[in-house]
C-alpha atoms as a PDB file:
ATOM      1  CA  UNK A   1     131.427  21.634 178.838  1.00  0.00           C
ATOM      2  CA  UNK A   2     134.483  19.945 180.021  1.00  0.00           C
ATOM      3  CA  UNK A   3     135.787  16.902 178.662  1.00  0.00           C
ATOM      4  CA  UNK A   4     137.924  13.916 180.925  1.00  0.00           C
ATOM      5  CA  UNK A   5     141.112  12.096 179.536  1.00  0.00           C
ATOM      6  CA  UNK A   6     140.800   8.378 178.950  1.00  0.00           C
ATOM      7  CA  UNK A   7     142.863   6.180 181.737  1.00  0.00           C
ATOM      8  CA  UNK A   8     146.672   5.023 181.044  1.00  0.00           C
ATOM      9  CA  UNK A   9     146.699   1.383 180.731  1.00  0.00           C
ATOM     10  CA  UNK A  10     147.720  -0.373 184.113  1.00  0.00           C
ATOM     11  CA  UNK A  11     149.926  -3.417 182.767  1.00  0.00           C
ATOM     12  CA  UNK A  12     151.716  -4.785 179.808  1.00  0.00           C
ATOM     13  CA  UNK A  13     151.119  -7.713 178.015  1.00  0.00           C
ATOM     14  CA  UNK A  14     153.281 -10.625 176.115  1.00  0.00           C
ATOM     15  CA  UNK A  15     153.760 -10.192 172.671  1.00  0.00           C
ATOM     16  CA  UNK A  16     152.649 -13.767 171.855  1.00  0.00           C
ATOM     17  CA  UNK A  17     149.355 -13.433 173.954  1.00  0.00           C
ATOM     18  CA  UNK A  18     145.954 -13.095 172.546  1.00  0.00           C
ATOM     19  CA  UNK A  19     145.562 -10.455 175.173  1.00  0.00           C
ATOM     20  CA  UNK A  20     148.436  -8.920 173.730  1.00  0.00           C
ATOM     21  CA  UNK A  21     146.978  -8.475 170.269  1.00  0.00           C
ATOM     22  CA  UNK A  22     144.107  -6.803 171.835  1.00  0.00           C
ATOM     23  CA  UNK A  23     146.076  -4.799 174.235  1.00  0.00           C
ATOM     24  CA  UNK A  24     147.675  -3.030 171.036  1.00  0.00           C
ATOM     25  CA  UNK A  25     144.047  -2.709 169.161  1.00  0.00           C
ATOM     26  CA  UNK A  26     143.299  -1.068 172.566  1.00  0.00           C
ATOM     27  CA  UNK A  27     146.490   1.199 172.460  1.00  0.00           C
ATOM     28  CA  UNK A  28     145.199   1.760 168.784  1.00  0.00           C
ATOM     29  CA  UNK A  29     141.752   3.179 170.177  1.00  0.00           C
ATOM     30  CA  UNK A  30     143.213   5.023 172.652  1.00  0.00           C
ATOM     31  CA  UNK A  31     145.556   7.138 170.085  1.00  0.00           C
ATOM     32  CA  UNK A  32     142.545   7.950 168.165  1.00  0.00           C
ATOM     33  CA  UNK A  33     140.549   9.135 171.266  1.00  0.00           C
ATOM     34  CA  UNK A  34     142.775  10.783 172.159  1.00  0.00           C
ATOM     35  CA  UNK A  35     143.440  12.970 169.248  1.00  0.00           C
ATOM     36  CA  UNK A  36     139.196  13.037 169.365  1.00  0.00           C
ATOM     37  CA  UNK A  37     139.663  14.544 172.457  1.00  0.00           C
ATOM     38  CA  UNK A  38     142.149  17.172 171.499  1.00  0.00           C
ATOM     39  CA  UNK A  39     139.925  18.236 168.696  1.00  0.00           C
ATOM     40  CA  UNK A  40     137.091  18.253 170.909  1.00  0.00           C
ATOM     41  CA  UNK A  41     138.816  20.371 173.437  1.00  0.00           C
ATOM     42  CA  UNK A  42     140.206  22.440 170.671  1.00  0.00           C
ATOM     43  CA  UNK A  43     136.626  23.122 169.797  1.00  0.00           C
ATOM     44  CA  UNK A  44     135.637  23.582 173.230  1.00  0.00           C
ATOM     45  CA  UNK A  45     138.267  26.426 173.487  1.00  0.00           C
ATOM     46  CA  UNK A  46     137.104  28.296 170.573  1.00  0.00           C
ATOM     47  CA  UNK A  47     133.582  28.306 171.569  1.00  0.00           C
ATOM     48  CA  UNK A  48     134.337  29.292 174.572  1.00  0.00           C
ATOM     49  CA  UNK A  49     136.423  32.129 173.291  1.00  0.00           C
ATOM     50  CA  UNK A  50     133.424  33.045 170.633  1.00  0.00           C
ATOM     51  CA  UNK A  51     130.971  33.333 173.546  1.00  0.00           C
ATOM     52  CA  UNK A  52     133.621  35.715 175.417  1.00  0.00           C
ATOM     53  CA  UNK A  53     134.287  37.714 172.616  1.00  0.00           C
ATOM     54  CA  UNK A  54     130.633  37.606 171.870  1.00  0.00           C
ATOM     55  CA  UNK A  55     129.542  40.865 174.629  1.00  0.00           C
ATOM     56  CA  UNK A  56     132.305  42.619 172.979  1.00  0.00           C
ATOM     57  CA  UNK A  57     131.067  42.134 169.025  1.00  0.00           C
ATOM     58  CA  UNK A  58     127.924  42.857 170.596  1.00  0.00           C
ATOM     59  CA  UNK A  59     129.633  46.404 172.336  1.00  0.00           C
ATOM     60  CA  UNK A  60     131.104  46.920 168.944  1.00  0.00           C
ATOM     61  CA  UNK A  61     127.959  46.837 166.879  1.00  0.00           C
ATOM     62  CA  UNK A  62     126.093  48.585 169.378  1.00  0.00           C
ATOM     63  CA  UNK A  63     128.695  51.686 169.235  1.00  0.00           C
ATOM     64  CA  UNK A  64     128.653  51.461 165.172  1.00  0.00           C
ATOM     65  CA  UNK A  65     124.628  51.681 165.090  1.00  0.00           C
ATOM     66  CA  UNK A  66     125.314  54.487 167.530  1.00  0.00           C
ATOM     67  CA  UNK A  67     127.452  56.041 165.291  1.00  0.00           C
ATOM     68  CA  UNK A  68     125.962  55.313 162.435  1.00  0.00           C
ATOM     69  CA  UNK A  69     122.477  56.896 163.820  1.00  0.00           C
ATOM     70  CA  UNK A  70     124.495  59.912 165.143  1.00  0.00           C
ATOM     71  CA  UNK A  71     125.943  60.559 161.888  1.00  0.00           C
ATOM     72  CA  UNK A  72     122.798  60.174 159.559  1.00  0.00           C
ATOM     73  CA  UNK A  73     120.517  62.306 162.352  1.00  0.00           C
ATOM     74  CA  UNK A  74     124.128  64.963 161.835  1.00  0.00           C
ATOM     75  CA  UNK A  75     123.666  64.668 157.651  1.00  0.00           C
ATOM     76  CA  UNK A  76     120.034  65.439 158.042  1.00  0.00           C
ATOM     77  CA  UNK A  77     120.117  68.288 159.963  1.00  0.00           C
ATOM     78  CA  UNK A  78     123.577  69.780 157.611  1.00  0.00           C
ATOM     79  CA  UNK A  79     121.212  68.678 154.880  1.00  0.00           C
ATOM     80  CA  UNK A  80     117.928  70.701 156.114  1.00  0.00           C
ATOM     81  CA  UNK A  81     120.299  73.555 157.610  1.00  0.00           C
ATOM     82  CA  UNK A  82     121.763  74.271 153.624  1.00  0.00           C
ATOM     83  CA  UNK A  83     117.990  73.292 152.568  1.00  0.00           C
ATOM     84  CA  UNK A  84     116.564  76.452 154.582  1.00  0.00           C
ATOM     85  CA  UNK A  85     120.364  78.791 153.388  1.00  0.00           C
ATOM     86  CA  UNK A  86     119.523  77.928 149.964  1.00  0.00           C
ATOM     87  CA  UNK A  87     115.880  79.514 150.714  1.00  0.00           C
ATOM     88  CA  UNK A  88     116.691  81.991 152.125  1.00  0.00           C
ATOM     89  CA  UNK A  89     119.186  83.041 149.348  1.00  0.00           C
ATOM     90  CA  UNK A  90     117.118  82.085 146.712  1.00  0.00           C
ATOM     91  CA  UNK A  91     114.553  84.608 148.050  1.00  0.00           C
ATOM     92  CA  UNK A  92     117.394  87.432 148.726  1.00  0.00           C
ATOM     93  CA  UNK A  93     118.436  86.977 144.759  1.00  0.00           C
ATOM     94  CA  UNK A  94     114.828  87.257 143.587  1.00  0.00           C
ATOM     95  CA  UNK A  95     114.913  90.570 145.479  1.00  0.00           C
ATOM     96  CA  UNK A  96     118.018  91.729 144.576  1.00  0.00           C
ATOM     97  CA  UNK A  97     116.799  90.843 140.997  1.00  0.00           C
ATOM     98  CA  UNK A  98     114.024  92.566 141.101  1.00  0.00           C
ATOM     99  CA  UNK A  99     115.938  95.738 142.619  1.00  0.00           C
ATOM    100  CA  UNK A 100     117.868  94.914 139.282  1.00  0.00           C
ATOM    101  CA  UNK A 101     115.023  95.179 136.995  1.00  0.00           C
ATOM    102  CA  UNK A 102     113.925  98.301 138.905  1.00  0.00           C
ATOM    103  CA  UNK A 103     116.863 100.351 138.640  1.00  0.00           C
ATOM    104  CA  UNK A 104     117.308  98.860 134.884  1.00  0.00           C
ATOM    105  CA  UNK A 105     114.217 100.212 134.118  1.00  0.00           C
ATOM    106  CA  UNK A 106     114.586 103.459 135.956  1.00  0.00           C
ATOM    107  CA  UNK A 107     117.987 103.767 133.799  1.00  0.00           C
ATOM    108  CA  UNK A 108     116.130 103.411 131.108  1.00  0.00           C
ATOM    109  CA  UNK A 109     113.472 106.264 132.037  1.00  0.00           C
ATOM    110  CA  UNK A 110     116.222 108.169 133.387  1.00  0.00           C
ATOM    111  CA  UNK A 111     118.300 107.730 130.007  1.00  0.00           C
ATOM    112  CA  UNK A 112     114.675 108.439 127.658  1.00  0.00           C
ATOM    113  CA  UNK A 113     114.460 111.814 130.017  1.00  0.00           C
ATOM    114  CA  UNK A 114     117.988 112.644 129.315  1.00  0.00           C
ATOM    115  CA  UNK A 115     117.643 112.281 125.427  1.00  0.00           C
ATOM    116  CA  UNK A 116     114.769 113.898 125.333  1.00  0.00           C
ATOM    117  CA  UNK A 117     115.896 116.540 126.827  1.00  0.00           C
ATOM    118  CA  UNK A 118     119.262 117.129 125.040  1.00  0.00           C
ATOM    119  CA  UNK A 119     116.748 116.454 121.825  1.00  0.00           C
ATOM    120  CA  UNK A 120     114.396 119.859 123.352  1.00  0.00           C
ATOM    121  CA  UNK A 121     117.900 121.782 124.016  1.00  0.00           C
ATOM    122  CA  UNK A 122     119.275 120.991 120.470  1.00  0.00           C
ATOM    123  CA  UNK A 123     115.889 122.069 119.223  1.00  0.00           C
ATOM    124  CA  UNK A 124     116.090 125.173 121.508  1.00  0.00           C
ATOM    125  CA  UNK A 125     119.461 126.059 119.755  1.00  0.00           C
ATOM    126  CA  UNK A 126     117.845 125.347 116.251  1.00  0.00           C
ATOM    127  CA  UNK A 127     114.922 127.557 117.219  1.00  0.00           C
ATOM    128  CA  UNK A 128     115.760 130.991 115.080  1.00  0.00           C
ATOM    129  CA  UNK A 129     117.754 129.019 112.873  1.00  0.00           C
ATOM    130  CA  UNK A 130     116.342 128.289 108.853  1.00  0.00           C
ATOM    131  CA  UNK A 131     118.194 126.442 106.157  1.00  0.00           C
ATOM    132  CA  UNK A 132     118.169 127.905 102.421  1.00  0.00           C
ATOM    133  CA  UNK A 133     118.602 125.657  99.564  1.00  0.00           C
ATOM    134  CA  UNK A 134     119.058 126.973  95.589  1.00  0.00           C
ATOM    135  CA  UNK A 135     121.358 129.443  96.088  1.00  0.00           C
ATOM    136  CA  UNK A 136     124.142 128.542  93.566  1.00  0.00           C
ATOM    137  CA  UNK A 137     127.269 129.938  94.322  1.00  0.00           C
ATOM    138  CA  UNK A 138     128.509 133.047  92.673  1.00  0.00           C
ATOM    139  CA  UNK A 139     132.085 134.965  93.566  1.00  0.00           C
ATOM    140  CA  UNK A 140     131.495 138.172  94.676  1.00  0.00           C
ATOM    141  CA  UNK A 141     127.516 137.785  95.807  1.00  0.00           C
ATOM    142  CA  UNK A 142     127.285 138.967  99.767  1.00  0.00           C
ATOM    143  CA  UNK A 143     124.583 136.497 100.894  1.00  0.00           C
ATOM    144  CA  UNK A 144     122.785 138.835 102.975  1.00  0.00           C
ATOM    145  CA  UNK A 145     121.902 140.749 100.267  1.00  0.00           C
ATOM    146  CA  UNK A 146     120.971 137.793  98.021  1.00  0.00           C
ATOM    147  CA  UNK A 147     118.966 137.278 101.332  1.00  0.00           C
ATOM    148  CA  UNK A 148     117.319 140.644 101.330  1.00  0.00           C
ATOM    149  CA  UNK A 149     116.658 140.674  97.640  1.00  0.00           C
ATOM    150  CA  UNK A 150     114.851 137.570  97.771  1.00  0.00           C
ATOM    151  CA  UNK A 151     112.340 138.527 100.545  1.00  0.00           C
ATOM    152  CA  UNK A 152     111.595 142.024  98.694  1.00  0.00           C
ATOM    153  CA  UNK A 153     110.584 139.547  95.538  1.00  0.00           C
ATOM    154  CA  UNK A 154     107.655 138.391  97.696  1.00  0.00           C
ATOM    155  CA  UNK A 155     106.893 141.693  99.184  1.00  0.00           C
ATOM    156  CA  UNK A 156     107.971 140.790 102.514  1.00  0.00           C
ATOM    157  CA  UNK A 157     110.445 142.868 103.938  1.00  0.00           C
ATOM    158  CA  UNK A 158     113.626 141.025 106.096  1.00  0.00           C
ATOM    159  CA  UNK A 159     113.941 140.805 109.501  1.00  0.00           C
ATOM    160  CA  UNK A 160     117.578 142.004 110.750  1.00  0.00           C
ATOM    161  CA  UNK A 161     119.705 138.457 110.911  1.00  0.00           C
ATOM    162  CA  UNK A 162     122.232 137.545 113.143  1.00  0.00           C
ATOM    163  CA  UNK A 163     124.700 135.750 111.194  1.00  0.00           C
ATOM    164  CA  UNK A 164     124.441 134.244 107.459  1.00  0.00           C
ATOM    165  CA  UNK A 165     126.761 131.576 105.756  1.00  0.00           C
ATOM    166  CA  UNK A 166     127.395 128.598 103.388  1.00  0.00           C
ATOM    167  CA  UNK A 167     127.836 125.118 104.490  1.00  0.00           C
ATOM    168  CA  UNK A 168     130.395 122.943 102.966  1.00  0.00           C
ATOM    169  CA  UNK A 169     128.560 120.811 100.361  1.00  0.00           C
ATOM    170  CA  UNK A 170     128.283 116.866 101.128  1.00  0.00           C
ATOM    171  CA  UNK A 171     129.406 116.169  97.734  1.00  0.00           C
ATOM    172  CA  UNK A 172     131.410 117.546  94.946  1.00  0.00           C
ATOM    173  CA  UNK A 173     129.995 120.089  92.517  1.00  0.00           C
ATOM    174  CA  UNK A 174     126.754 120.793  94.807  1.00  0.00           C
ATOM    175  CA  UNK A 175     126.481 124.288  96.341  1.00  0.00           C
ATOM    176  CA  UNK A 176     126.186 124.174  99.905  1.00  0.00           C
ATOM    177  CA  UNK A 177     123.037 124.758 101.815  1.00  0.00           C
ATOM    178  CA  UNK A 178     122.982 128.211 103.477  1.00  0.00           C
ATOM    179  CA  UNK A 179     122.335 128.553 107.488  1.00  0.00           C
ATOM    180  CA  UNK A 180     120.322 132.056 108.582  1.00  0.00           C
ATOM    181  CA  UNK A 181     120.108 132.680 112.121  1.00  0.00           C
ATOM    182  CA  UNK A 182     117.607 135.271 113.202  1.00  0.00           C
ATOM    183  CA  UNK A 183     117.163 137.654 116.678  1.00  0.00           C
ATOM    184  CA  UNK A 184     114.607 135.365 117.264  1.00  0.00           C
ATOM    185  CA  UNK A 185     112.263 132.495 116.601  1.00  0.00           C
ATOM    186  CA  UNK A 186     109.411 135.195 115.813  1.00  0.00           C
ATOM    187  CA  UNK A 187     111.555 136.339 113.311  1.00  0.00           C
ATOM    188  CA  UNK A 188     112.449 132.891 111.783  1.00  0.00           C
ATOM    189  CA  UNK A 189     108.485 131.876 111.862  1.00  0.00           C
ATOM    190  CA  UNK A 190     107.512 135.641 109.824  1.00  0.00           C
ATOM    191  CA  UNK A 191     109.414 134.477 107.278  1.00  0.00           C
ATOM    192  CA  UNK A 192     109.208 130.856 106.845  1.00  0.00           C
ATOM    193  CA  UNK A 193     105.511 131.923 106.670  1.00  0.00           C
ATOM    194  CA  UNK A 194     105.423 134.465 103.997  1.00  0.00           C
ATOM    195  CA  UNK A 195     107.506 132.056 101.734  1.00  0.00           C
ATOM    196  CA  UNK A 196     105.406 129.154 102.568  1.00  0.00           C
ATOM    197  CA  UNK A 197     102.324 131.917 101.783  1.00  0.00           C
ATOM    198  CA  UNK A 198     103.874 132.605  98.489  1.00  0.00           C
ATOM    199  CA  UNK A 199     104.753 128.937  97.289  1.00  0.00           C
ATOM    200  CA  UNK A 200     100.896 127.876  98.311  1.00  0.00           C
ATOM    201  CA  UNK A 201      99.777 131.160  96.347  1.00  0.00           C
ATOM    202  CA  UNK A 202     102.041 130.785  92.983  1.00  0.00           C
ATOM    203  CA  UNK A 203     102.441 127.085  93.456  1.00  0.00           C
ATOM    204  CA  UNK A 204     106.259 126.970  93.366  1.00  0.00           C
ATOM    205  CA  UNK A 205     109.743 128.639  94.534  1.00  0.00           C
ATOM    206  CA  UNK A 206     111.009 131.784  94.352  1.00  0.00           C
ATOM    207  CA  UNK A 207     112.977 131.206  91.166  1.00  0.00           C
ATOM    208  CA  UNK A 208     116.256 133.852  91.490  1.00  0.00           C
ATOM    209  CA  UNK A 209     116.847 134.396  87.863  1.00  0.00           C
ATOM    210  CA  UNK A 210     115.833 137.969  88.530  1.00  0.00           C
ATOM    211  CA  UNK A 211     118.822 138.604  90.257  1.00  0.00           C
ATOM    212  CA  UNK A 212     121.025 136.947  87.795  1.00  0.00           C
ATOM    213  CA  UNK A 213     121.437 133.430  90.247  1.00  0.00           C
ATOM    214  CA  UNK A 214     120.307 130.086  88.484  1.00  0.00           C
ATOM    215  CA  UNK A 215     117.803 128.104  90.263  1.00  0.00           C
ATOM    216  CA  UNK A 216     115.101 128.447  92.864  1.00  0.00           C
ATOM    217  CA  UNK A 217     114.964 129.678  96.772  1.00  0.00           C
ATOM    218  CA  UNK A 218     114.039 127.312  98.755  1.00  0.00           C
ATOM    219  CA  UNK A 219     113.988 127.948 102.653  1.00  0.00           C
ATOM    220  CA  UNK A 220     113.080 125.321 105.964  1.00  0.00           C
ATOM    221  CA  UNK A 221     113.644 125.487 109.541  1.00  0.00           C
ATOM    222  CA  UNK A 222     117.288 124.364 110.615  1.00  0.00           C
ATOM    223  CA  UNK A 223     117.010 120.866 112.317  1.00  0.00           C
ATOM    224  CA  UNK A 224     118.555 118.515 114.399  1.00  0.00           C
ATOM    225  CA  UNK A 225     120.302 115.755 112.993  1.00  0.00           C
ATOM    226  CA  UNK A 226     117.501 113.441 115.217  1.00  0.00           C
ATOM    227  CA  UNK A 227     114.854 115.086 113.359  1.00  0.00           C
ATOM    228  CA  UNK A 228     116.213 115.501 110.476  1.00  0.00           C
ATOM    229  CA  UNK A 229     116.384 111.759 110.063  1.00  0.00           C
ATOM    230  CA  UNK A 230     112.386 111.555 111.805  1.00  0.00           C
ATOM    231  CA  UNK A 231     111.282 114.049 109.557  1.00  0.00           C
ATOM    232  CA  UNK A 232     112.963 111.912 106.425  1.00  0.00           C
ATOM    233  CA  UNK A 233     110.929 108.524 108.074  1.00  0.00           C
ATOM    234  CA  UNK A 234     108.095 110.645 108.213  1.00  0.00           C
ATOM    235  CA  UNK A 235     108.275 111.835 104.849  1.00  0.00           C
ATOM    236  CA  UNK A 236     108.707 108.283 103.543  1.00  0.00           C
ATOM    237  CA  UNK A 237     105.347 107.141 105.350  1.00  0.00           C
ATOM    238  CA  UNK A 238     103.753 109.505 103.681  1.00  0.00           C
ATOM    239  CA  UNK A 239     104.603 108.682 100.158  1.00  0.00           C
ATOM    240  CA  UNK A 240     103.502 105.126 101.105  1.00  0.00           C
ATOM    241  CA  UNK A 241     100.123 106.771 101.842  1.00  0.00           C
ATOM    242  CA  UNK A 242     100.697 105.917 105.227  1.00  0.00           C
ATOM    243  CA  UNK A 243     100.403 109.572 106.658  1.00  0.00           C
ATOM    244  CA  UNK A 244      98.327 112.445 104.835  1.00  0.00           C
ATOM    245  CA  UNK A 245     101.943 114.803 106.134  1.00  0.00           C
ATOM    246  CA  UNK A 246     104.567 115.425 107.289  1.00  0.00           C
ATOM    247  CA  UNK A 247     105.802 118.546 108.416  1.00  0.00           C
ATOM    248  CA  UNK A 248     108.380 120.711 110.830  1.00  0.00           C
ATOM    249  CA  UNK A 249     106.990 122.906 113.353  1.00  0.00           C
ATOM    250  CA  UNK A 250     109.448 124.913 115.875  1.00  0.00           C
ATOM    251  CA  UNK A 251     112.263 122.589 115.039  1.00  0.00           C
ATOM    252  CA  UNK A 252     109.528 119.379 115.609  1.00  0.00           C
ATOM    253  CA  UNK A 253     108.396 117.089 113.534  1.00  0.00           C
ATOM    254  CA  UNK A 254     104.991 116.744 113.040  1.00  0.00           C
ATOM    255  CA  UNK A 255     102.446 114.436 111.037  1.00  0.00           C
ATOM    256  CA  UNK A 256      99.021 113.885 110.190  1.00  0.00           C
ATOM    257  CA  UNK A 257      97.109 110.757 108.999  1.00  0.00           C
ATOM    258  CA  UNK A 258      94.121 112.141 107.751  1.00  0.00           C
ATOM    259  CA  UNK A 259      93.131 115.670 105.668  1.00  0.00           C
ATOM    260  CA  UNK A 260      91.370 116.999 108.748  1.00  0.00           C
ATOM    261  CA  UNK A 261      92.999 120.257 109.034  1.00  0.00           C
ATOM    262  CA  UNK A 262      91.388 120.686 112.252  1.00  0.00           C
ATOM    263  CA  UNK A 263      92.816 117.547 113.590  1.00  0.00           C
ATOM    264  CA  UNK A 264      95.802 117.919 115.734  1.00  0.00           C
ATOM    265  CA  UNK A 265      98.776 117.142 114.630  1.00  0.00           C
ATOM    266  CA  UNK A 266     100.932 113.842 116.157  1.00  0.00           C
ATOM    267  CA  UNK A 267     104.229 115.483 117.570  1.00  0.00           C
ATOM    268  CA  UNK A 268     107.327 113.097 116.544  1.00  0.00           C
ATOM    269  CA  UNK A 269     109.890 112.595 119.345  1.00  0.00           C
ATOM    270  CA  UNK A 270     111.717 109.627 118.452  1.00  0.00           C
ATOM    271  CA  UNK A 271     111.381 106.656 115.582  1.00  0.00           C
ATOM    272  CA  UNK A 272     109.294 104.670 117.867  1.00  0.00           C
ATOM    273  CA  UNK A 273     106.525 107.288 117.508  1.00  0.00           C
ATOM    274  CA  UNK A 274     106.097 106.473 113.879  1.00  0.00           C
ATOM    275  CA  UNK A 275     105.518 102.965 114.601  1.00  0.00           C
ATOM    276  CA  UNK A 276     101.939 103.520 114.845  1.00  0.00           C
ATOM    277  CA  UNK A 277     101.626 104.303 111.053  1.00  0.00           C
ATOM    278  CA  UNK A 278     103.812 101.806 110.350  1.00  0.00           C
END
């Protein structure tokens, strides 16, 4: 739209003409259609410079919904690739957790194994071993022969002994317990079982007053520390009437939970073994 420019005026007036008076309300109008027409054109120009700038906003928004598709489509696919890595690591640390758990629990198999058999070696070492208790100490009394002396009081002749000697005592003014170790665990079990025949058969210790020593002979088999403690546990079930008894057999702790002699005994490995009669 294009807009014309009102005519100059062609001739002037008189001042003292009625023409004149409306030759200067005319000169009035024309002032203020003019400045209507600058407006007008001023307006003209700006729409005309929205509608050319209009393909260009258009351009722009096109290009920023491009981008803006681009960049969402680029999200989702970041978004879905760390979707499918977190998978596919969550389902490599459930198997390396698992391999966990196996080899924990194969440690822990592997570790049982290994105490059980350092537990069979000590008990191996313990084997011809036996433990005396009663003797009291006397200056100038060779132990083997107090030894000897006391098996002849039963009627049961010794077996030849390795070695024989007194512990230090755990506490002051007790006499320490005495260690025997026999040729062999045949020897050992000959003799635990003739004393063990002669307390069921006179119904109480060899008392060593006979041979001038105060107190009474008492003799077990040598244990581990491990069963030593399982055999005190066992012992403590059984005055609870929890267990019928309690007993050592080659170094082992053993227990029974009824009379029935015929019954076989329940071999005690470990404290968890004795939960059952807890």
């Amino acid at each position: 739209m294009s807009i014309t420019a009102p005519p100059p005026l062609k001739r002037r007036l008189s001042k003292g003409s009625s023409s004149a008076k409306t030759a200067k309300f005319d000169e009035g109008a024309v002032i203020t259609l003019t400045a209507v027409y600058n407006k007008l054109k001023e307006v003209e120009q700006r729409v005309q410079q929205q509608t050319e700038l209009r393909p260009l906003i258009e351009s722009v928004s096109n290009k920023i919904i491009e981008v803006e598709n681009k960049l969402t489509k680029r999200i989702e696919e970041e978004i879905s690739s760390l979707a499918a890595a977190v998978a596919e690591s969550s389902t490599h640390i459930s198997a390396l957790k698992e391999r966990v758990e196996k080899s924990e629990s194969g440690i822990e198999c592997l570790k049982a194994e290994l105490a059980k058999g350092v537990q069979q070696k000590s008990t191996a070492d313990f084997a011809a071993d036996a433990v005396a208790f009663g003797v009291a100490y006397k200056e100038g009394k060779n132990l083997k022969s107090i030894f000897n002396q006391v098996c002849l009081s039963i009627d049961f002749l010794a077996p030849h002994i390795r070695d024989i000697f007194r512990t230090r005592p755990s506490r002051a003014g007790l006499n320490g317990a005495i260690v025997i170790k026999f040729h062999s665990p045949l020897d050992r079990n000959r003799t635990l079982r003739a004393f063990g025949d002669y307390r069921r058969r006179m119904k109480s210790a060899v008392p060593l007053q006979p041979l001038d020593i105060q107190g009474n002979f008492h003799i077990f088999e040598s244990l581990t520390k491990e069963n030593r403690l399982l055999l005190q546990a066992a012992i403590k079930l059984r005055r609870e009437g929890k267990l019928q008894s309690a007993f050592t057999l080659r170094g082992c702790v053993h227990v029974r939970s009824t009379n029935d002699k015929a019954s076989q005994p329940t071999k005690i490995l470990c404290e968890d073994d004795l939960e059952q009669f807890r």
